[in-house]
Protein backbone atom coordinates (compact mmCIF):
# COMPACT_ATOMS: atom_id res chain seq x y z
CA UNK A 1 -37.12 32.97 -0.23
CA UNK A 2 -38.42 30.85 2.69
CA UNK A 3 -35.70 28.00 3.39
CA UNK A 4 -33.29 29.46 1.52
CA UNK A 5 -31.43 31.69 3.91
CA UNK A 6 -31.30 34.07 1.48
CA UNK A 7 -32.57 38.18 1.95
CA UNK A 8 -32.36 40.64 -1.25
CA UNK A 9 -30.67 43.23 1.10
CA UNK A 10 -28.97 42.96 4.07
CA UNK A 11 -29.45 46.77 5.01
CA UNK A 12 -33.19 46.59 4.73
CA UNK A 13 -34.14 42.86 6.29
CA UNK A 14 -33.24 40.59 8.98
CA UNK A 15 -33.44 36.89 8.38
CA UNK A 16 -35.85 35.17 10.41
CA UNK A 17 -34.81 31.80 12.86
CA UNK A 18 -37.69 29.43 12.73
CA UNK A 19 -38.19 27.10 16.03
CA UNK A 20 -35.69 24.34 14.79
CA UNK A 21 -33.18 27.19 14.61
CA UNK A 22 -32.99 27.57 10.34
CA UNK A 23 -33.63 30.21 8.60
CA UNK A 24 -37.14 30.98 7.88
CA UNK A 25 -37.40 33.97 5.80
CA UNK A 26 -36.54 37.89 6.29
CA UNK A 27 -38.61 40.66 7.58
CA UNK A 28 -38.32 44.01 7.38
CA UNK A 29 -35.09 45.78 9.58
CA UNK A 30 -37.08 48.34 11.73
CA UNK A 31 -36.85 51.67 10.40
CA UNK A 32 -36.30 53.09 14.52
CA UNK A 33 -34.34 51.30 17.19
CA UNK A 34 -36.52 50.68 20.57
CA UNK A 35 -35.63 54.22 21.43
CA UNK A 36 -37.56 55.73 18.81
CA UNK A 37 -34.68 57.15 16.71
CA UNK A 38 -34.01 56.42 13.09
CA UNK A 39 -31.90 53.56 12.44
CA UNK A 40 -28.53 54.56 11.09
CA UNK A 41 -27.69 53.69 7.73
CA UNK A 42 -25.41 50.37 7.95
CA UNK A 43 -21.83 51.32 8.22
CA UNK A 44 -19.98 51.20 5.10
CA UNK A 45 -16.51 51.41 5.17
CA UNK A 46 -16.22 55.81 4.18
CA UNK A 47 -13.86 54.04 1.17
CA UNK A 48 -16.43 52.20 -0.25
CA UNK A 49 -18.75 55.79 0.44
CA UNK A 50 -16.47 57.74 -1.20
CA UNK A 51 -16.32 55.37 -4.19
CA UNK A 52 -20.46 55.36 -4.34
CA UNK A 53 -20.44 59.58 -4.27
CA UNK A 54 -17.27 59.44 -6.95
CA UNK A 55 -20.07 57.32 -9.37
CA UNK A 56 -23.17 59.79 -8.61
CA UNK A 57 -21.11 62.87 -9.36
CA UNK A 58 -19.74 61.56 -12.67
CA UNK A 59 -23.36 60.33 -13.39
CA UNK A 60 -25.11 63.89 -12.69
CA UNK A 61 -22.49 65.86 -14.44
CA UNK A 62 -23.31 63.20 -17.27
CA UNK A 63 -26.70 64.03 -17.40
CA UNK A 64 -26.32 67.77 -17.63
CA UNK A 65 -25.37 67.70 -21.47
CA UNK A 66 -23.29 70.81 -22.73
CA UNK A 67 -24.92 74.30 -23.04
CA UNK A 68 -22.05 75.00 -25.84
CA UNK A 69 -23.38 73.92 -28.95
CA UNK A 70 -19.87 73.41 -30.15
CA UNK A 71 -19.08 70.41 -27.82
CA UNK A 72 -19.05 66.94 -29.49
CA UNK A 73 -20.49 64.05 -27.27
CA UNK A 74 -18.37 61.27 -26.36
CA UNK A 75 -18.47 57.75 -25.20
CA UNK A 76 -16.71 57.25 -21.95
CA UNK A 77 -14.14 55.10 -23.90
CA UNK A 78 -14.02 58.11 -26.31
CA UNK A 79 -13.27 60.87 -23.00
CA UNK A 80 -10.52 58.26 -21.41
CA UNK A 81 -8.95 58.70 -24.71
CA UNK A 82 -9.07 62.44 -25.20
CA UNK A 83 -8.35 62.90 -21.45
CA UNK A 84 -4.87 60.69 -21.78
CA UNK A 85 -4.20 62.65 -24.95
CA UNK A 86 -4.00 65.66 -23.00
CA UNK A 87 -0.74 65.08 -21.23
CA UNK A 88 0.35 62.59 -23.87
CA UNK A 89 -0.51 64.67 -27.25
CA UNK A 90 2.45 62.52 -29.42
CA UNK A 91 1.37 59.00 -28.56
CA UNK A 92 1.51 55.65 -30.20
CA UNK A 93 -1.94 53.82 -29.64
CA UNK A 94 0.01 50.97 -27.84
CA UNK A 95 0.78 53.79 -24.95
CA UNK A 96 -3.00 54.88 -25.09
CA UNK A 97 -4.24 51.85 -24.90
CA UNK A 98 -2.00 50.85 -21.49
CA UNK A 99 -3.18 54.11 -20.23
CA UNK A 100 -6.66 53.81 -20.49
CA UNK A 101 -7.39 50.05 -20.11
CA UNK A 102 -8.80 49.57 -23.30
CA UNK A 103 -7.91 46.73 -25.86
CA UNK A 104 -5.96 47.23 -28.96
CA UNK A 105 -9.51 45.79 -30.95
CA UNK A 106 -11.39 48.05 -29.16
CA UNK A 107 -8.57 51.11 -28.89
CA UNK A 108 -8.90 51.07 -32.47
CA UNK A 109 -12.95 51.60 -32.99
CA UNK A 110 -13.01 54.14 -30.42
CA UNK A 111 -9.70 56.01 -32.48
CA UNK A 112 -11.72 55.72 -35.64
CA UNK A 113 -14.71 57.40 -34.56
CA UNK A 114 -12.76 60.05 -32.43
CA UNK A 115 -11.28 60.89 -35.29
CA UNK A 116 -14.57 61.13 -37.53
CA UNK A 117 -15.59 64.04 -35.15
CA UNK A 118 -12.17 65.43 -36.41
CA UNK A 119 -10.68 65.51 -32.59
CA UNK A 120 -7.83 63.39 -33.43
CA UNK A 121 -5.24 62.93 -36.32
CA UNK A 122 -3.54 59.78 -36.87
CA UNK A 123 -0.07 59.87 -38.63
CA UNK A 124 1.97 57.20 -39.48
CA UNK A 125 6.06 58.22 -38.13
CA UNK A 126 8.28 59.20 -41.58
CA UNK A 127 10.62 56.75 -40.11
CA UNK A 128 8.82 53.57 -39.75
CA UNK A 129 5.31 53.25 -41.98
CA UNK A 130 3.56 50.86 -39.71
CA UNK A 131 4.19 52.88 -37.02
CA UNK A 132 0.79 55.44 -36.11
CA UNK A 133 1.28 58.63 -33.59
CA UNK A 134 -2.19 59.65 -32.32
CA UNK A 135 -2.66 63.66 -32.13
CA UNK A 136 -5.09 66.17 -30.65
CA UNK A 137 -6.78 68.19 -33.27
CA UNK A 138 -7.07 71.93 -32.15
CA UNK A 139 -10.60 71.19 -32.71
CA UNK A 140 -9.88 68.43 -29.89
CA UNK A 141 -7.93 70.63 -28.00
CA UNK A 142 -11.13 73.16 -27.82
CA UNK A 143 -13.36 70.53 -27.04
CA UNK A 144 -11.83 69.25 -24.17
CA UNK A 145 -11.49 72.61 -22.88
CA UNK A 146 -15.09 73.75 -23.10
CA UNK A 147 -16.36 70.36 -21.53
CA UNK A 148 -13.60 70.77 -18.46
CA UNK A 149 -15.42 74.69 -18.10
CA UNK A 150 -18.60 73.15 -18.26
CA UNK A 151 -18.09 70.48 -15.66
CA UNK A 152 -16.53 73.11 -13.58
CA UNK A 153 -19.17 75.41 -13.66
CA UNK A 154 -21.84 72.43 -12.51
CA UNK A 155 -19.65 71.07 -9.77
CA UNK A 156 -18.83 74.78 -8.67
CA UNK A 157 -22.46 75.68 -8.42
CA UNK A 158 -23.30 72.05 -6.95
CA UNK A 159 -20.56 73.00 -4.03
CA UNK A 160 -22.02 76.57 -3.42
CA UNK A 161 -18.57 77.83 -4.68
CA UNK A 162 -17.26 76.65 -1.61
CA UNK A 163 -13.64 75.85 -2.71
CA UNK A 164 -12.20 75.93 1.44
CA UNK A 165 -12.00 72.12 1.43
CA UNK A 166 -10.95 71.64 -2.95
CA UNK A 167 -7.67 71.41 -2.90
CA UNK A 168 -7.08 68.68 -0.28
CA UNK A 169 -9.99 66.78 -2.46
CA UNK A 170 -8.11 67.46 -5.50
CA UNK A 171 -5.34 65.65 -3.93
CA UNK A 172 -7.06 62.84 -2.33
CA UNK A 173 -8.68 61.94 -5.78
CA UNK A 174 -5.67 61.96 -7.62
CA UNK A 175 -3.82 59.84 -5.11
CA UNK A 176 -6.77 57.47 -6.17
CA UNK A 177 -6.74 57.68 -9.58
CA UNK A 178 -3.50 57.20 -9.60
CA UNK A 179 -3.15 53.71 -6.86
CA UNK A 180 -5.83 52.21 -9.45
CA UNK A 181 -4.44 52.98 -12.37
CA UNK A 182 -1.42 51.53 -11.43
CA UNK A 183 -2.75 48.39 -9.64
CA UNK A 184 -5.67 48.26 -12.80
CA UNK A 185 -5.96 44.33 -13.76
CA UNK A 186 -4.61 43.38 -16.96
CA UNK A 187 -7.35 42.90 -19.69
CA UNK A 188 -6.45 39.83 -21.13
CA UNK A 189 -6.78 38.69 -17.54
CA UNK A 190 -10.35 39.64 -16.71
């Protein structure tokens, strides 16, 4: 890394100025400031904190598994599609596919093997054969509903039952989820 100006983190180093005034290197930031307290953590905007605790909590709840041996496991492109069909339980895989972000190839793999574990039922509509409707199973239905009691119970116990501060959080994070969905990039595009 000498010469190169470049440092593997900016929170942990501080490049080094060699006598001609280039960068020589980095060297470790000081973990207290000259007064003997620990350096803050560099300031993040509390978006881009949020966003970081949003990923760790879907991660842990990930890891937890399902105490209810009826639950079937799911891909996440498998849960975007299950969660969608739970407001949308009549829909054409065009409409799940804008939903979720997923591409029709794809949208269609992810269909076929939600369907295997008998969540889903595709139909084709009486009036028009090469049209498909995509429908929650009750089997679905049940699944969905066990795993949303199960990731309550987690993030319940995680919060010490707290719930003074949940619905202003439920609010925030659907304001969010719904500004990205809304602003998501179009597939082809990325």
């Amino acid at each position: 890394m000498v010469g190169t100006g470049a440092c593997p983190s900016r929170a942990s180093v501080i490049p080094q100025v060699g006598a001609k005034g280039q960068l020589s290197g980095c060297a470790p930031r000081p973990s207290k400031t000259a007064a003997g307290r620990p350096r803050a953590r560099p300031r993040t905007s509390k978006w881009g904190e949020l966003a970081d605790l949003i990923l760790v909590i879907a991660r842990e709840i990930q890891f937890r598994g399902y105490a209810d041996p009826r639950v079937q496991r799911l891909t996440q492109s498998e849960g975007m599609v299950m969660r969608h069909l739970q407001d949308d339980s009549d829909a054409a895989p065009s409409r799940i596919a804008a939903a979720t972000g997923l591409q029709r190839t794809n949208l269609s793999t992810v269909l076929r093997a939600v369907e295997k574990k008998c969540l889903i039922k595709r139909q084709t509509r009486p009036d028009d054969a090469r049209g498909v409707r995509v429908h929650l199973t009750e089997h679905g239905k049940m699944n969905y509903s066990i795993v949303l009691r199960e990731w309550g119970s987690a993030v319940s116990t995680a919060a010490g039952g707290d719930t003074s501060n949940l619905d202003a959080a439920l609010a925030l994070l659907t304001t969010i989820k719904t500004g990205l969905t809304t602003k998501r990039p179009d597939p082809t595009e990325r």
